[in-house]
C-alpha atoms as a PDB file:
ATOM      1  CA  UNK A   1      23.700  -0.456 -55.107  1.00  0.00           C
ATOM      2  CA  UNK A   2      24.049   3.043 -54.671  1.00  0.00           C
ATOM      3  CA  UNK A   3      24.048   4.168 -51.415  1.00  0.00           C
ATOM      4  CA  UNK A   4      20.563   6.478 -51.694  1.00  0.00           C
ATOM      5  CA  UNK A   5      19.347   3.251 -51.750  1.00  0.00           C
ATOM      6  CA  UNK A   6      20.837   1.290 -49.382  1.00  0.00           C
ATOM      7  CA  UNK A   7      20.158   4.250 -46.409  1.00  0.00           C
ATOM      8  CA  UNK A   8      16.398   3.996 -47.841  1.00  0.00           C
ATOM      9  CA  UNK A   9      16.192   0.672 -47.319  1.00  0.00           C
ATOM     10  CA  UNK A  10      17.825   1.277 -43.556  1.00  0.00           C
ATOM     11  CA  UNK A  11      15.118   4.001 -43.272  1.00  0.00           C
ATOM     12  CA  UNK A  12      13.151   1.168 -44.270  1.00  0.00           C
ATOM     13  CA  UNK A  13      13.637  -1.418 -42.221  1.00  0.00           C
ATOM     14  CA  UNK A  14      13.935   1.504 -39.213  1.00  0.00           C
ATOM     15  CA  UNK A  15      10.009   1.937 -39.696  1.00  0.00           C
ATOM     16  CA  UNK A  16       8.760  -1.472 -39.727  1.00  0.00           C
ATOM     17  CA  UNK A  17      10.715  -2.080 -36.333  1.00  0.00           C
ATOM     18  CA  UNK A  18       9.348   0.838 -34.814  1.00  0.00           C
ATOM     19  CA  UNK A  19       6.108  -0.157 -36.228  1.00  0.00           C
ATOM     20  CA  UNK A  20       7.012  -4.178 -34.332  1.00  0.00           C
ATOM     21  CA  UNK A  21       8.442  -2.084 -30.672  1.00  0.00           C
ATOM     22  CA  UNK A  22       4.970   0.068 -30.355  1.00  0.00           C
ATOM     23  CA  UNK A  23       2.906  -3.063 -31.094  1.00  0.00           C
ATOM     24  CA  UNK A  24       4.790  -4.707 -28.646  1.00  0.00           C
ATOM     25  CA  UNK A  25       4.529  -1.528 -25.889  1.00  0.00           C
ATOM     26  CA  UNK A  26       0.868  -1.274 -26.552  1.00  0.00           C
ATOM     27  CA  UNK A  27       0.983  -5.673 -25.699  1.00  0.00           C
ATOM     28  CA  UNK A  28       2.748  -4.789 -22.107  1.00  0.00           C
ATOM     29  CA  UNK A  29       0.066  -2.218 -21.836  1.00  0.00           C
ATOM     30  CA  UNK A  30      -2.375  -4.361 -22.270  1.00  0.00           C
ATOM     31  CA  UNK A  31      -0.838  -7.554 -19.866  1.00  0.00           C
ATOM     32  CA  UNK A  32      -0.080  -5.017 -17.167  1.00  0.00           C
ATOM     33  CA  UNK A  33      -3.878  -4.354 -17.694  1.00  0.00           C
ATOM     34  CA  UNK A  34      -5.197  -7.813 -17.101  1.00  0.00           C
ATOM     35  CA  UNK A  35      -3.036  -8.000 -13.630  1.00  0.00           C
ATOM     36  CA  UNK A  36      -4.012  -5.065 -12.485  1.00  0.00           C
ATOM     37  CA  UNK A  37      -7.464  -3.806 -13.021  1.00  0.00           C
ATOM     38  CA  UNK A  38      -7.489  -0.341 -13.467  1.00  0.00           C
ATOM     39  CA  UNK A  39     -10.067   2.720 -13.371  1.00  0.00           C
ATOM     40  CA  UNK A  40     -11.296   3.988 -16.783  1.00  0.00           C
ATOM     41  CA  UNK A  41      -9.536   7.203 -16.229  1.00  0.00           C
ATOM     42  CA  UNK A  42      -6.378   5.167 -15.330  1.00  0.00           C
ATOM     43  CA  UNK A  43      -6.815   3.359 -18.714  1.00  0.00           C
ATOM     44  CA  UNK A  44      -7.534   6.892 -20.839  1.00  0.00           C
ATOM     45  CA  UNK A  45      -4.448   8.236 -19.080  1.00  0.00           C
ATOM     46  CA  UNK A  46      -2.125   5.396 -20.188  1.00  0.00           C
ATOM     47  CA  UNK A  47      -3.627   5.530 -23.300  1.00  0.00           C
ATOM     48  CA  UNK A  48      -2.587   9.271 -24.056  1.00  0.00           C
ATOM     49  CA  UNK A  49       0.711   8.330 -22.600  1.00  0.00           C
ATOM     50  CA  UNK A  50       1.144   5.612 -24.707  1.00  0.00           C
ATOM     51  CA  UNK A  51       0.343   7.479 -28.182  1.00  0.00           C
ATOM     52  CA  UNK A  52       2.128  10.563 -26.758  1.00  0.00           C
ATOM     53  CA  UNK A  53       5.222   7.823 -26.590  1.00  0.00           C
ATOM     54  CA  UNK A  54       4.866   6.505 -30.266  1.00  0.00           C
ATOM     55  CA  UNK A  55       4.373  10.138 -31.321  1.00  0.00           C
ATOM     56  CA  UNK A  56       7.668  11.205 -30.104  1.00  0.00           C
ATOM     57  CA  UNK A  57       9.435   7.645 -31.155  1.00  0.00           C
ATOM     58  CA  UNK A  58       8.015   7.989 -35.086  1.00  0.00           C
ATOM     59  CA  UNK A  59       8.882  11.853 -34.649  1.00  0.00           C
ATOM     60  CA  UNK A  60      12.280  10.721 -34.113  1.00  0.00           C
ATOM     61  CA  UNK A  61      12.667   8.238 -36.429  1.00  0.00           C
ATOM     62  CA  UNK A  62      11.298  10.807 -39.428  1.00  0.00           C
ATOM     63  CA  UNK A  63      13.579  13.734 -38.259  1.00  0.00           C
ATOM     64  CA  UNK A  64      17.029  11.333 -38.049  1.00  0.00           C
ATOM     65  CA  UNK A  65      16.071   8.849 -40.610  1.00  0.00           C
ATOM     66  CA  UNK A  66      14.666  11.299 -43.042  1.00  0.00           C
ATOM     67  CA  UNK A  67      15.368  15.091 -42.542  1.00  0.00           C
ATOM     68  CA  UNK A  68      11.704  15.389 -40.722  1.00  0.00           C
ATOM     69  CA  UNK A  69      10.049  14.836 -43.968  1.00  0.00           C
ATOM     70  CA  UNK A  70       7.086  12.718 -43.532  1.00  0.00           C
ATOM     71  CA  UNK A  71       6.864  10.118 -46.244  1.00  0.00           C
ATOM     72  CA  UNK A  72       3.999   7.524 -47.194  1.00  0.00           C
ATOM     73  CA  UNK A  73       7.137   4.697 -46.666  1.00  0.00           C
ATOM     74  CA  UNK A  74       7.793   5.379 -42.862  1.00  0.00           C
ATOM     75  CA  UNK A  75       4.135   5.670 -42.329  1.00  0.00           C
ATOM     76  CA  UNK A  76       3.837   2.054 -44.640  1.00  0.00           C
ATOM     77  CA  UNK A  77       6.581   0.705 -42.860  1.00  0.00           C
ATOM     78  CA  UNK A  78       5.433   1.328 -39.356  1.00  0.00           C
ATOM     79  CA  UNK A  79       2.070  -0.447 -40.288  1.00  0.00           C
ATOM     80  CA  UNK A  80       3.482  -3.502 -41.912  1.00  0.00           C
ATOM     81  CA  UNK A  81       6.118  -3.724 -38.484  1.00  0.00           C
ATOM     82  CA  UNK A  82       2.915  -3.857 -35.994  1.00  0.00           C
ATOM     83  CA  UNK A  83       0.992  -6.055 -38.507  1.00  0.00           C
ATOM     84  CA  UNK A  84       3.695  -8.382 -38.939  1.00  0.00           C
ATOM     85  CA  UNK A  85       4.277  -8.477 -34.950  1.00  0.00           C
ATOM     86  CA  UNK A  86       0.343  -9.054 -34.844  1.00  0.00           C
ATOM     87  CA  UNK A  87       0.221 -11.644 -36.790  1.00  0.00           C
ATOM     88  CA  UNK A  88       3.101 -13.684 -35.191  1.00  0.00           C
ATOM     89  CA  UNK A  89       4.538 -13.004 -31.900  1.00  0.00           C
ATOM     90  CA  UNK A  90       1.633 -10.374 -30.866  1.00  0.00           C
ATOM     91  CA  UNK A  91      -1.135 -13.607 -30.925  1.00  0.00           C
ATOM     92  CA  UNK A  92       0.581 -15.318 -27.804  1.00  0.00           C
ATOM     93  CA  UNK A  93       2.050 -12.788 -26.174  1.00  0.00           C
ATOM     94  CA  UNK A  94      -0.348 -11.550 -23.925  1.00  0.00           C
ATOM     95  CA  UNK A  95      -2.243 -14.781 -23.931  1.00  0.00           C
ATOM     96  CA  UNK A  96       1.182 -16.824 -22.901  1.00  0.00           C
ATOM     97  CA  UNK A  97       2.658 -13.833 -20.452  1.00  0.00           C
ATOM     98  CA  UNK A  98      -0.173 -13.847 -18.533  1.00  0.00           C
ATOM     99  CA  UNK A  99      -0.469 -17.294 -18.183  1.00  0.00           C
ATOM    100  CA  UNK A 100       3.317 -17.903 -16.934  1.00  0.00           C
ATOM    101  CA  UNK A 101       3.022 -14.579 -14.391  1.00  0.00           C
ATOM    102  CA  UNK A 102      -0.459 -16.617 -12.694  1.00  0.00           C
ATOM    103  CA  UNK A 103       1.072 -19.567 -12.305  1.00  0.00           C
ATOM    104  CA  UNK A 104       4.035 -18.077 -10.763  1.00  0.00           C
ATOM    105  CA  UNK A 105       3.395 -14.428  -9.020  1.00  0.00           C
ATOM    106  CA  UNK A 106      -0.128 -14.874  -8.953  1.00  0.00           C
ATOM    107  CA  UNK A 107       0.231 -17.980  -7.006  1.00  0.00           C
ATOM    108  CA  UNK A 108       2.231 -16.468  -4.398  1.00  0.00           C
ATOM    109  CA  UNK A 109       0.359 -13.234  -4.156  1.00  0.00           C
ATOM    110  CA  UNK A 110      -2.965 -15.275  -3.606  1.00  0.00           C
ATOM    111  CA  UNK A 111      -0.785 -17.471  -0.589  1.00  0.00           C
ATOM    112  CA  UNK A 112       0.261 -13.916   1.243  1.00  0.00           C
ATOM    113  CA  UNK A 113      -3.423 -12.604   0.545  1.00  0.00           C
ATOM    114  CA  UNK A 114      -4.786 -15.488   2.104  1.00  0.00           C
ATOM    115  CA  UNK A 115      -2.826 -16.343   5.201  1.00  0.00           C
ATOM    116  CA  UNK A 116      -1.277 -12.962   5.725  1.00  0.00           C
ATOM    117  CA  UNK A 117      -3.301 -10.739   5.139  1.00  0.00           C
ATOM    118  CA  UNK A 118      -6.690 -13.190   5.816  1.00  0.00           C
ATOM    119  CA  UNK A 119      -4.961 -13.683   9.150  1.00  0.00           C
ATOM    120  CA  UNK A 120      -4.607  -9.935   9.676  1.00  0.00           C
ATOM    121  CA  UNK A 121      -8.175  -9.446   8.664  1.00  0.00           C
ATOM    122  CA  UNK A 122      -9.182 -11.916  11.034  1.00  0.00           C
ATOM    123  CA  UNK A 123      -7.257 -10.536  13.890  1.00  0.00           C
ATOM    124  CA  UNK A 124      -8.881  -7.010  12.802  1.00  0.00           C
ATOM    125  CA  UNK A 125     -12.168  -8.427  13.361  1.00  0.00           C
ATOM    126  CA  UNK A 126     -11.784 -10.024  16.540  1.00  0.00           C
ATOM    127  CA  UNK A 127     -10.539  -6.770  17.925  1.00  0.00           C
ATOM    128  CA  UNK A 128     -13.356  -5.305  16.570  1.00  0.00           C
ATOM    129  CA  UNK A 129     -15.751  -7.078  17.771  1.00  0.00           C
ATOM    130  CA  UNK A 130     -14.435  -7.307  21.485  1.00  0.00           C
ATOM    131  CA  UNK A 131     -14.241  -3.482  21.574  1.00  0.00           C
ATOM    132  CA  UNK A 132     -17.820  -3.547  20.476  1.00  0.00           C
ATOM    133  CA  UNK A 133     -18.943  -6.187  22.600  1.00  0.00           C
ATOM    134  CA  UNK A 134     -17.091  -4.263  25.929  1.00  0.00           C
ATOM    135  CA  UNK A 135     -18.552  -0.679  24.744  1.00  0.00           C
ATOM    136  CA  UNK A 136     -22.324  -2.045  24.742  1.00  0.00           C
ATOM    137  CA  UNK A 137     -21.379  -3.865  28.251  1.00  0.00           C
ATOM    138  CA  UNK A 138     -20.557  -0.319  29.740  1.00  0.00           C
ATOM    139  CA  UNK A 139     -23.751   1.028  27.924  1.00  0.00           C
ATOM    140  CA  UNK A 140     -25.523  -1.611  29.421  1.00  0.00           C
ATOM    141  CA  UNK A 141     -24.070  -1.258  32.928  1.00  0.00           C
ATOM    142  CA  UNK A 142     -24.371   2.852  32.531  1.00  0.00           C
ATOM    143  CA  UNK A 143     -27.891   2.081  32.142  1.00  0.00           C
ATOM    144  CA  UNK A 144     -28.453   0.199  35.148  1.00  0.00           C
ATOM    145  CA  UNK A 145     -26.210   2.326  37.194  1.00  0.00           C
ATOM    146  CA  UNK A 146     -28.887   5.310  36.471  1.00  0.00           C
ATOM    147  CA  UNK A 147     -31.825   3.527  36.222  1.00  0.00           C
ATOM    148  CA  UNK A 148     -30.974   2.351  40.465  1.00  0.00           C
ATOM    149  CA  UNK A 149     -29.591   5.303  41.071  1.00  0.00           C
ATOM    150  CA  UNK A 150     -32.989   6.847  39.660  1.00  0.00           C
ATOM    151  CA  UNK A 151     -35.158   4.679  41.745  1.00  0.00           C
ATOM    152  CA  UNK A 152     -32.950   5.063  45.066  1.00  0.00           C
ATOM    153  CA  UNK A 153     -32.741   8.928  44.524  1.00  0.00           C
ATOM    154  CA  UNK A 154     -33.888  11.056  46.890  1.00  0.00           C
ATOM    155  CA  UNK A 155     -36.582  14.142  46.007  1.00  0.00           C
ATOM    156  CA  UNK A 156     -35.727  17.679  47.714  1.00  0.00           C
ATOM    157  CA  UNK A 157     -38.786  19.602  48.789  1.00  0.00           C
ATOM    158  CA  UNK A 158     -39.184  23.049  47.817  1.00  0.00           C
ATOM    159  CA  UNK A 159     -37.492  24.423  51.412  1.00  0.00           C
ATOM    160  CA  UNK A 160     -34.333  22.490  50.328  1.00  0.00           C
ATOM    161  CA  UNK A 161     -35.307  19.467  53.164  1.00  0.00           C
ATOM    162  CA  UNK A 162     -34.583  15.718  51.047  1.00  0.00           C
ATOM    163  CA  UNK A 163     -37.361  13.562  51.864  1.00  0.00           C
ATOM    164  CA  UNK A 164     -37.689   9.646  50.871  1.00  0.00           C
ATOM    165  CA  UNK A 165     -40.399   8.415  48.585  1.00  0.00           C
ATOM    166  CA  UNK A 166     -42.942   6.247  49.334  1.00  0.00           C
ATOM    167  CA  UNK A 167     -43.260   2.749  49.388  1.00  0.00           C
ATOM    168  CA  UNK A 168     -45.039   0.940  45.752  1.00  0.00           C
ATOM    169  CA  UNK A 169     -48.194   0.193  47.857  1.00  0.00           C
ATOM    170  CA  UNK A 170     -48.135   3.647  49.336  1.00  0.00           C
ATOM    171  CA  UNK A 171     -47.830   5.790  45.578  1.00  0.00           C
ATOM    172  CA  UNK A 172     -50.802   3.334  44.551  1.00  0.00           C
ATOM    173  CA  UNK A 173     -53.001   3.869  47.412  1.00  0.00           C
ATOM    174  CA  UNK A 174     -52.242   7.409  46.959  1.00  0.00           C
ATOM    175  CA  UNK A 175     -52.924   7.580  42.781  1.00  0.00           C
ATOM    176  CA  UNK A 176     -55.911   5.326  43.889  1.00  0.00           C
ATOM    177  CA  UNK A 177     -57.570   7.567  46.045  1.00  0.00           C
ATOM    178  CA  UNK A 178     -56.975  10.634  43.627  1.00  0.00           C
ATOM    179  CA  UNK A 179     -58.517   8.710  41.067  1.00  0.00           C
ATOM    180  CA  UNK A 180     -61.819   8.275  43.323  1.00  0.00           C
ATOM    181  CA  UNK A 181     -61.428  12.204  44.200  1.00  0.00           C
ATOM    182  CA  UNK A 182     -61.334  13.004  40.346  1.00  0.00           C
ATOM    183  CA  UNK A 183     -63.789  10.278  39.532  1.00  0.00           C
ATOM    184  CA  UNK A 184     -66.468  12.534  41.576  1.00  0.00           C
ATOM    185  CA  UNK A 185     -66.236  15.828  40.170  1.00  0.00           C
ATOM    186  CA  UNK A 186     -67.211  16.493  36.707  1.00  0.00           C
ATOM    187  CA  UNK A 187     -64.466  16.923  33.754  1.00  0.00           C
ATOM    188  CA  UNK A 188     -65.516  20.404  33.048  1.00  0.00           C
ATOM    189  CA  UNK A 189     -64.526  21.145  36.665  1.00  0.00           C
ATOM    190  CA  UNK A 190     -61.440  20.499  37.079  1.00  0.00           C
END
Protein backbone atom coordinates (compact mmCIF):
# COMPACT_ATOMS: atom_id res chain seq x y z
CA UNK A 1 0.00 0.00 0.00
CA UNK A 2 1.15 3.26 -0.80
CA UNK A 3 1.51 5.43 1.85
CA UNK A 4 -1.37 8.21 0.60
CA UNK A 5 -3.28 5.53 1.62
CA UNK A 6 -2.20 4.25 4.60
CA UNK A 7 -2.09 8.14 6.31
CA UNK A 8 -5.86 8.24 4.87
CA UNK A 9 -6.79 5.45 6.52
CA UNK A 10 -4.94 6.96 9.90
CA UNK A 11 -6.95 10.14 9.08
CA UNK A 12 -9.54 7.66 9.04
CA UNK A 13 -9.58 5.92 11.89
CA UNK A 14 -8.53 9.57 13.69
CA UNK A 15 -12.27 10.67 12.90
CA UNK A 16 -14.26 7.84 14.00
CA UNK A 17 -12.38 8.05 17.48
CA UNK A 18 -13.00 11.54 17.81
CA UNK A 19 -16.42 10.86 16.68
CA UNK A 20 -16.39 7.68 19.91
CA UNK A 21 -14.40 10.55 22.67
CA UNK A 22 -17.28 13.39 22.04
CA UNK A 23 -20.02 10.75 22.34
CA UNK A 24 -18.48 9.70 25.30
CA UNK A 25 -17.92 13.62 26.75
CA UNK A 26 -21.45 14.43 25.86
CA UNK A 27 -22.31 10.71 28.21
CA UNK A 28 -20.27 12.39 31.35
CA UNK A 29 -22.29 15.42 30.56
CA UNK A 30 -25.16 13.86 30.79
CA UNK A 31 -24.31 11.47 34.23
CA UNK A 32 -22.91 14.56 35.91
CA UNK A 33 -26.47 15.82 34.99
CA UNK A 34 -28.52 13.18 36.70
CA UNK A 35 -26.34 13.75 40.11
CA UNK A 36 -26.59 17.04 40.11
CA UNK A 37 -29.68 18.77 38.99
CA UNK A 38 -28.94 21.77 37.36
CA UNK A 39 -30.75 25.16 36.25
CA UNK A 40 -31.77 25.38 32.55
CA UNK A 41 -29.31 28.10 32.03
CA UNK A 42 -26.67 25.87 33.74
CA UNK A 43 -27.62 23.13 31.19
CA UNK A 44 -27.59 25.75 27.92
CA UNK A 45 -24.22 26.90 29.25
CA UNK A 46 -22.64 23.41 29.33
CA UNK A 47 -24.18 22.77 26.29
CA UNK A 48 -22.34 25.67 24.33
CA UNK A 49 -19.30 24.59 26.18
CA UNK A 50 -19.56 21.28 25.19
CA UNK A 51 -20.03 21.93 21.24
CA UNK A 52 -17.55 24.84 21.58
CA UNK A 53 -15.15 21.71 22.85
CA UNK A 54 -15.92 19.30 19.86
CA UNK A 55 -15.61 22.34 17.57
CA UNK A 56 -12.12 23.00 18.50
CA UNK A 57 -11.25 19.00 18.85
CA UNK A 58 -12.68 18.24 14.98
CA UNK A 59 -10.95 21.71 14.08
CA UNK A 60 -7.88 20.11 15.15
CA UNK A 61 -8.14 16.95 13.87
CA UNK A 62 -8.99 18.54 10.10
CA UNK A 63 -6.07 21.10 10.28
CA UNK A 64 -3.25 18.22 11.49
CA UNK A 65 -4.83 15.27 9.92
CA UNK A 66 -5.73 16.96 6.71
CA UNK A 67 -4.17 20.42 5.88
CA UNK A 68 -7.61 22.15 7.30
CA UNK A 69 -9.45 20.88 4.38
CA UNK A 70 -12.80 19.77 5.38
CA UNK A 71 -13.70 16.50 3.75
CA UNK A 72 -17.10 14.45 3.63
CA UNK A 73 -14.67 11.36 5.27
CA UNK A 74 -13.75 13.18 8.62
CA UNK A 75 -17.23 14.45 8.83
CA UNK A 76 -18.42 10.41 7.93
CA UNK A 77 -15.99 9.20 10.20
CA UNK A 78 -16.85 11.26 13.20
CA UNK A 79 -20.56 10.07 12.79
CA UNK A 80 -19.93 6.41 12.41
CA UNK A 81 -17.30 6.83 15.82
CA UNK A 82 -20.36 8.30 18.04
CA UNK A 83 -22.81 5.85 16.37
CA UNK A 84 -20.73 2.97 16.91
CA UNK A 85 -20.05 4.17 20.71
CA UNK A 86 -24.00 4.56 20.81
CA UNK A 87 -24.77 1.55 19.90
CA UNK A 88 -22.38 -0.39 22.25
CA UNK A 89 -20.72 1.07 25.16
CA UNK A 90 -22.91 4.47 25.06
CA UNK A 91 -26.34 2.13 26.00
CA UNK A 92 -24.95 1.30 29.61
CA UNK A 93 -22.89 3.84 30.31
CA UNK A 94 -24.87 6.30 31.87
CA UNK A 95 -27.45 3.78 32.90
CA UNK A 96 -24.54 1.52 34.75
CA UNK A 97 -22.35 4.77 36.06
CA UNK A 98 -25.04 6.07 37.72
CA UNK A 99 -26.10 3.13 39.24
CA UNK A 100 -22.51 2.17 40.81
CA UNK A 101 -21.96 6.15 42.01
CA UNK A 102 -25.75 5.68 44.14
CA UNK A 103 -24.92 2.79 45.61
CA UNK A 104 -21.64 4.03 46.68
CA UNK A 105 -21.38 8.10 47.00
CA UNK A 106 -24.91 8.51 47.04
CA UNK A 107 -25.20 6.29 49.97
CA UNK A 108 -22.82 8.14 51.98
CA UNK A 109 -23.90 11.58 50.98
CA UNK A 110 -27.58 10.66 52.04
CA UNK A 111 -25.86 9.25 55.74
CA UNK A 112 -23.97 12.89 56.26
CA UNK A 113 -27.28 14.66 54.97
CA UNK A 114 -29.21 12.89 57.37
CA UNK A 115 -27.39 12.77 60.66
CA UNK A 116 -25.10 15.68 60.04
CA UNK A 117 -26.59 17.95 58.61
CA UNK A 118 -30.42 16.71 59.94
CA UNK A 119 -28.74 17.06 63.31
CA UNK A 120 -27.52 20.57 62.51
CA UNK A 121 -30.92 21.45 61.21
CA UNK A 122 -32.38 20.27 64.25
CA UNK A 123 -30.10 22.10 66.53
CA UNK A 124 -30.92 25.28 64.20
CA UNK A 125 -34.42 24.93 65.05
CA UNK A 126 -34.30 24.51 68.60
CA UNK A 127 -32.31 27.68 68.82
CA UNK A 128 -34.76 29.16 66.90
CA UNK A 129 -37.45 28.51 68.53
CA UNK A 130 -36.10 29.32 72.14
CA UNK A 131 -35.04 32.78 70.89
CA UNK A 132 -38.58 33.14 69.71
CA UNK A 133 -40.20 31.74 72.57
CA UNK A 134 -37.85 34.25 75.10
CA UNK A 135 -38.50 37.41 72.66
CA UNK A 136 -42.48 37.01 72.95
CA UNK A 137 -41.85 36.39 76.92
CA UNK A 138 -40.20 39.95 77.11
CA UNK A 139 -43.06 41.25 74.78
CA UNK A 140 -45.34 39.77 77.02
CA UNK A 141 -43.72 41.01 80.25
CA UNK A 142 -43.10 44.67 78.42
CA UNK A 143 -46.71 44.62 78.15
CA UNK A 144 -47.59 44.09 81.60
CA UNK A 145 -44.85 46.25 82.87
CA UNK A 146 -46.81 49.30 81.02
CA UNK A 147 -50.08 48.25 81.26
CA UNK A 148 -49.37 48.49 85.69
CA UNK A 149 -47.34 51.07 85.29
CA UNK A 150 -50.34 52.74 83.26
CA UNK A 151 -52.88 51.99 85.86
CA UNK A 152 -50.53 53.02 88.94
CA UNK A 153 -49.47 56.29 87.09
CA UNK A 154 -50.02 59.31 88.50
CA UNK A 155 -51.98 62.41 86.46
CA UNK A 156 -50.29 66.03 86.85
CA UNK A 157 -52.79 68.84 87.03
CA UNK A 158 -52.43 71.72 84.89
CA UNK A 159 -50.35 73.86 87.86
CA UNK A 160 -47.75 71.02 87.68
CA UNK A 161 -49.29 69.49 91.34
CA UNK A 162 -49.50 65.17 90.71
CA UNK A 163 -52.67 64.12 92.10
CA UNK A 164 -53.91 60.29 92.53
CA UNK A 165 -56.90 58.97 90.69
CA UNK A 166 -59.84 57.83 92.02
CA UNK A 167 -60.94 54.74 93.29
CA UNK A 168 -63.21 52.21 90.43
CA UNK A 169 -66.38 52.98 92.51
CA UNK A 170 -65.49 56.63 92.68
CA UNK A 171 -64.83 57.18 88.43
CA UNK A 172 -68.32 55.26 88.18
CA UNK A 173 -70.24 57.24 90.56
CA UNK A 174 -68.71 60.13 88.94
CA UNK A 175 -69.48 58.96 84.94
CA UNK A 176 -72.86 57.97 86.62
CA UNK A 177 -73.89 61.14 87.76
CA UNK A 178 -72.70 62.94 84.45
CA UNK A 179 -74.73 60.64 82.66
CA UNK A 180 -77.96 61.77 84.76
CA UNK A 181 -76.66 65.57 84.22
CA UNK A 182 -76.52 64.91 80.34
CA UNK A 183 -79.55 62.70 80.41
CA UNK A 184 -81.58 66.07 81.40
CA UNK A 185 -80.66 68.51 78.94
CA UNK A 186 -81.57 68.11 75.42
CA UNK A 187 -78.90 66.85 72.65
CA UNK A 188 -79.16 70.00 70.71
CA UNK A 189 -77.91 71.72 73.88
CA UNK A 190 -75.03 70.59 74.65
Amino acid sequence: MSREIVREWHFWLASIMTGVFMAFAYDLLRLLRRLVRHARIIVDLEDILYWTACFGLSFTLLYYGNNGVIRFAAVLGAAVGMLFYALTAGRFFVKWCYFLIDQTLGRFFRFVRHFIVGRIHKLIRKLFSKIRLTCAEKRHKMKLYFQKAAKGRKEETKDGRKSKKGSKKQKRQKSKKTKEKNAAVPPCQE
